[in-house]
N, C-alpha and C. Protein backbone atom coordinates (compact mmCIF):
# COMPACT_ATOMS: atom_id res chain seq x y z
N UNK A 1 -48.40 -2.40 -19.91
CA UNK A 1 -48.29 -3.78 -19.51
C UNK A 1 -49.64 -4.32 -19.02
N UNK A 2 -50.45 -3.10 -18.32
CA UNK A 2 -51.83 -3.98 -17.66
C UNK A 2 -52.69 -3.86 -18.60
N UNK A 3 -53.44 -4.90 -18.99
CA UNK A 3 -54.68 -5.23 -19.56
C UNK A 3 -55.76 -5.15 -18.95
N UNK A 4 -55.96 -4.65 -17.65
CA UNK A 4 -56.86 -4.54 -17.41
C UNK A 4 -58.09 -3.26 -16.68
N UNK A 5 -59.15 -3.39 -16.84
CA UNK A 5 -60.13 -1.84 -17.00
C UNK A 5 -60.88 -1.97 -15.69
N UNK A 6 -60.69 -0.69 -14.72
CA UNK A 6 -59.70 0.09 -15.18
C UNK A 6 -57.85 -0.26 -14.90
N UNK A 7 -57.11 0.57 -16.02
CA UNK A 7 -55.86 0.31 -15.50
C UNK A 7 -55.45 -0.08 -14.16
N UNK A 8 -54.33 -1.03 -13.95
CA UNK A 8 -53.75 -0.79 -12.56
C UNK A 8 -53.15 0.56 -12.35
N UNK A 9 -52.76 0.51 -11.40
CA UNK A 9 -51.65 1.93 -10.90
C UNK A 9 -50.57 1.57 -11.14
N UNK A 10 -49.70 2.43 -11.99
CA UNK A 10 -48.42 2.21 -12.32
C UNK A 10 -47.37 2.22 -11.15
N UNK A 11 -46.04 1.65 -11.55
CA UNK A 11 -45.20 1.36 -10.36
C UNK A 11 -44.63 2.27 -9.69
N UNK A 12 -44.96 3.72 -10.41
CA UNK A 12 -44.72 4.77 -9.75
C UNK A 12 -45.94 5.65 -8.65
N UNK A 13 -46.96 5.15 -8.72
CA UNK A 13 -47.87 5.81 -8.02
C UNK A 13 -48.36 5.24 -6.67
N UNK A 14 -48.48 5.91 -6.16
CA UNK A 14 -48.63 5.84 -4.58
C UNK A 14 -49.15 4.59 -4.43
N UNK A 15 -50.29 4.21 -5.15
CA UNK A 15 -51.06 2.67 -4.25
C UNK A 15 -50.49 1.72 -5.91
N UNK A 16 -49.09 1.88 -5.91
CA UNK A 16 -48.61 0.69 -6.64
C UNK A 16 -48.87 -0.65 -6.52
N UNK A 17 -49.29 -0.67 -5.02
CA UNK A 17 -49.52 -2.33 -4.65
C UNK A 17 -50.74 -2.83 -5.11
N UNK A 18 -51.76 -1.77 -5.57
CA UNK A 18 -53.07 -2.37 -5.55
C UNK A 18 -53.06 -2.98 -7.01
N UNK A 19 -52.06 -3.44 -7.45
CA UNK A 19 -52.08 -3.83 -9.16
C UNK A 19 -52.31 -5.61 -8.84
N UNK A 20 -53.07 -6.07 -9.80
CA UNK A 20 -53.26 -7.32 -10.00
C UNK A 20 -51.95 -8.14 -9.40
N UNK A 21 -52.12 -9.52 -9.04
CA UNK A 21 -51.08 -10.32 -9.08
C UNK A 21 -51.25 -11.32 -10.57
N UNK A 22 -50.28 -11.22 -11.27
CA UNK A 22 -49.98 -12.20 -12.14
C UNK A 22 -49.19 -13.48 -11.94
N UNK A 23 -48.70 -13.24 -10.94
CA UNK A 23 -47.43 -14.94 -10.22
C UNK A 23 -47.51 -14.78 -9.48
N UNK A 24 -47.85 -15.90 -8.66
CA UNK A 24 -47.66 -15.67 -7.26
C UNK A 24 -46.70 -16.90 -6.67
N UNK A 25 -45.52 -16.87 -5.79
CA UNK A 25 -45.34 -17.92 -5.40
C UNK A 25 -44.58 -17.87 -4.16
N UNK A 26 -46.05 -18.20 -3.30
CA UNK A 26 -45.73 -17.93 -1.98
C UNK A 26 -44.51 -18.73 -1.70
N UNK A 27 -44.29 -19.85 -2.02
CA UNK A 27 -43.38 -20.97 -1.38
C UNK A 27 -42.02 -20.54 -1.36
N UNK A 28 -41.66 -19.67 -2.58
CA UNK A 28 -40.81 -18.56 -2.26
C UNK A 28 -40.73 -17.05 -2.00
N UNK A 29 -42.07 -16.76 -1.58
CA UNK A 29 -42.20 -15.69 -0.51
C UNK A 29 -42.19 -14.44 -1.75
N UNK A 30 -42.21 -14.56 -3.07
CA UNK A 30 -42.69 -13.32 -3.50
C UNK A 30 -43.58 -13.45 -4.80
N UNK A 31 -44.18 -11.92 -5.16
CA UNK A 31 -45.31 -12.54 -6.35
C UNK A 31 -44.91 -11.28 -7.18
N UNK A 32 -45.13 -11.62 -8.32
CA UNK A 32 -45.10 -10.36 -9.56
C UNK A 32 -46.13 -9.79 -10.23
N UNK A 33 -46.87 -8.21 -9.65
CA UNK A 33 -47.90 -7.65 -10.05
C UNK A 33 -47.90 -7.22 -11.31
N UNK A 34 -48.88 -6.83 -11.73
CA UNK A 34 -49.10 -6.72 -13.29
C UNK A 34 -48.46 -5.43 -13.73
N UNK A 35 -47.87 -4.48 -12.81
CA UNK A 35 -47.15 -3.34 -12.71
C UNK A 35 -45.53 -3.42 -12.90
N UNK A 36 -45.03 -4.68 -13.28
CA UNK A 36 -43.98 -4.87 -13.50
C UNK A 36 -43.37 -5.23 -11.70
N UNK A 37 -43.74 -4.73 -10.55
CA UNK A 37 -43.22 -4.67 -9.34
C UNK A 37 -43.21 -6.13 -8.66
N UNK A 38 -42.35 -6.65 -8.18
CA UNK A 38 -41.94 -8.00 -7.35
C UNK A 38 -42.20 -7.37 -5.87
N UNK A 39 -43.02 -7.71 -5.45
CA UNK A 39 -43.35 -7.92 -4.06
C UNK A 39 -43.13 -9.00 -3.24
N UNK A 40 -42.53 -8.60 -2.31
CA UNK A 40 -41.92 -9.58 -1.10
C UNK A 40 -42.44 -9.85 -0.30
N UNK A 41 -42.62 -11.29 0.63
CA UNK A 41 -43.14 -11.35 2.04
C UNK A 41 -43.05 -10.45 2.81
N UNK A 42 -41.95 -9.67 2.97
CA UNK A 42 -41.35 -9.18 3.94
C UNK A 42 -41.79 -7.69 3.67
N UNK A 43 -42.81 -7.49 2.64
CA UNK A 43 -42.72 -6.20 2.34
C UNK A 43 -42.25 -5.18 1.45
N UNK A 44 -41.01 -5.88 1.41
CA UNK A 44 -40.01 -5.33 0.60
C UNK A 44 -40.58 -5.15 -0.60
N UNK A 45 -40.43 -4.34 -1.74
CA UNK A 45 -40.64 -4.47 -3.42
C UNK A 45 -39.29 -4.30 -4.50
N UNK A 46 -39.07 -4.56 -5.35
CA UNK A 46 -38.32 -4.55 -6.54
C UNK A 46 -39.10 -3.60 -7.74
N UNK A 47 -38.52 -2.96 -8.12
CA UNK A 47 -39.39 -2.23 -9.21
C UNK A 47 -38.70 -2.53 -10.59
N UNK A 48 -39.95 -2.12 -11.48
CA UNK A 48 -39.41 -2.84 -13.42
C UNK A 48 -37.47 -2.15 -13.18
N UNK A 49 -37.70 -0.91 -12.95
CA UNK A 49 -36.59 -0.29 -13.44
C UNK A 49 -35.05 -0.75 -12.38
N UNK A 50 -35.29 -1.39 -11.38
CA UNK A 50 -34.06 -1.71 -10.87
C UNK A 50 -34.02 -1.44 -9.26
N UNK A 51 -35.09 -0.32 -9.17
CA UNK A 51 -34.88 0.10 -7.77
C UNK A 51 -35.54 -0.51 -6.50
N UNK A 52 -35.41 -0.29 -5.47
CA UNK A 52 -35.75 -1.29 -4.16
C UNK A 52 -36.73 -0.34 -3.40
N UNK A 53 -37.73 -0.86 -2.71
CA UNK A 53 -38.19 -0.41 -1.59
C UNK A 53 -38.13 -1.50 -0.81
N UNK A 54 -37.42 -0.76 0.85
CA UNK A 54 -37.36 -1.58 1.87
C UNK A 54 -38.42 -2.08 2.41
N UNK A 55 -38.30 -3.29 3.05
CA UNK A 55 -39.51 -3.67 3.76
C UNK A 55 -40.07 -2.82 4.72
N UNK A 56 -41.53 -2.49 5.39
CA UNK A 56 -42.14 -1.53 5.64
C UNK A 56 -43.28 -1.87 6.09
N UNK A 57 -42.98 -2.95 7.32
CA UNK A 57 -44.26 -3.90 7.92
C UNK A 57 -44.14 -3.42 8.74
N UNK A 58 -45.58 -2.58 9.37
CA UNK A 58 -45.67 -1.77 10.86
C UNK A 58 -45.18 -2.63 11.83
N UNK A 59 -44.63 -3.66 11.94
CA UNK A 59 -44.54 -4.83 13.12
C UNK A 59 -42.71 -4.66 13.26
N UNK A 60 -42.27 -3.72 11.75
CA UNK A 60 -40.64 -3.76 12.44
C UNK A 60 -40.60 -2.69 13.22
N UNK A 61 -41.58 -1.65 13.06
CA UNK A 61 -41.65 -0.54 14.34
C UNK A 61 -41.44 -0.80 15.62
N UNK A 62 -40.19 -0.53 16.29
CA UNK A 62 -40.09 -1.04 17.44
C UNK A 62 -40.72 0.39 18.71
N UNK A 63 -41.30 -0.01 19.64
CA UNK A 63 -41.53 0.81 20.44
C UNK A 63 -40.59 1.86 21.73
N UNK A 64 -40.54 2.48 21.46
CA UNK A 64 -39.11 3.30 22.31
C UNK A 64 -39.64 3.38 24.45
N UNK A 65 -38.56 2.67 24.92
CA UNK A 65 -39.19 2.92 25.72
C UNK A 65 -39.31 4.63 26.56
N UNK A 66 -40.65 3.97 27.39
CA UNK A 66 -40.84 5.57 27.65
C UNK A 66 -39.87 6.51 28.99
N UNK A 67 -39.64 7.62 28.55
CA UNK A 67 -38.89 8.22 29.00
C UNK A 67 -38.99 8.58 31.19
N UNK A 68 -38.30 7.98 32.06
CA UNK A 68 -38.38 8.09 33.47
C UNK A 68 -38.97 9.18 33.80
N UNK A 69 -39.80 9.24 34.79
CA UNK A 69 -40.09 10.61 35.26
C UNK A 69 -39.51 11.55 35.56
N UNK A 70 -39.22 13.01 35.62
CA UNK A 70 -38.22 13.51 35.55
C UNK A 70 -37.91 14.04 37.72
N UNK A 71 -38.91 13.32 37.93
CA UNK A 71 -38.25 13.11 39.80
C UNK A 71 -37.58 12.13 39.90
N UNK A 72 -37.73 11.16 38.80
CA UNK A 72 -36.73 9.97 39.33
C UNK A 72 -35.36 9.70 38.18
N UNK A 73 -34.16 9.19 38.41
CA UNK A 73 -33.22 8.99 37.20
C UNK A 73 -33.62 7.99 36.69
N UNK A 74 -32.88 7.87 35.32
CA UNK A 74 -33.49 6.42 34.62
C UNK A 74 -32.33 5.65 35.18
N UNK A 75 -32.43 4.06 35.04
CA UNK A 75 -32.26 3.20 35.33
C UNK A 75 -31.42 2.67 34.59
N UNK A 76 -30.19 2.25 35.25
CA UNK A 76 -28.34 1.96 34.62
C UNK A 76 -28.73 1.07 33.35
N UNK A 77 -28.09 1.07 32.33
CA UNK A 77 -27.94 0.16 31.09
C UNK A 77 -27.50 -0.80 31.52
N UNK A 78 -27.98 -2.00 31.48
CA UNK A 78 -27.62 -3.45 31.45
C UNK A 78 -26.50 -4.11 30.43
């Protein structure tokens, strides 16, 4: 599918994302790389063959809080 030198990375290989954009349309939040793959705002991708990768933006990492000292109890659930 890519025309261009050197090849992109196919939609199976690790830095799939680094493939050209051929459409882009932000206004609906996704663009279609030259790898066949639909990339999402959100992260998310669609691949040629059907399958999904979830979105995977370090920012949905939520931080755990940290665990009480073990001289003191933790503090009742709200």
């Amino acid at each position: 599918m890519c025309t261009h030198h050197p090849a992109c990375p196919p939609a199976e290989a690790v830095d799939r994302g680094a493939a050209h954009v051929l459409t882009a349309h932000p206004e609906q939040g996704w663009s279609l790389l030259c790898n066949g793959i639909v990339v999402f705002e959100d992260t998310g991708e669609l691949l040629p063959g059907g399958g999904t990768i979830a979105p995977h933006r370090p920012t949905d990492l939520r931080e755990q809080p940290a665990a009480p000292p073990p001289d003191k109890p933790a503090a009742p659930a709200a």
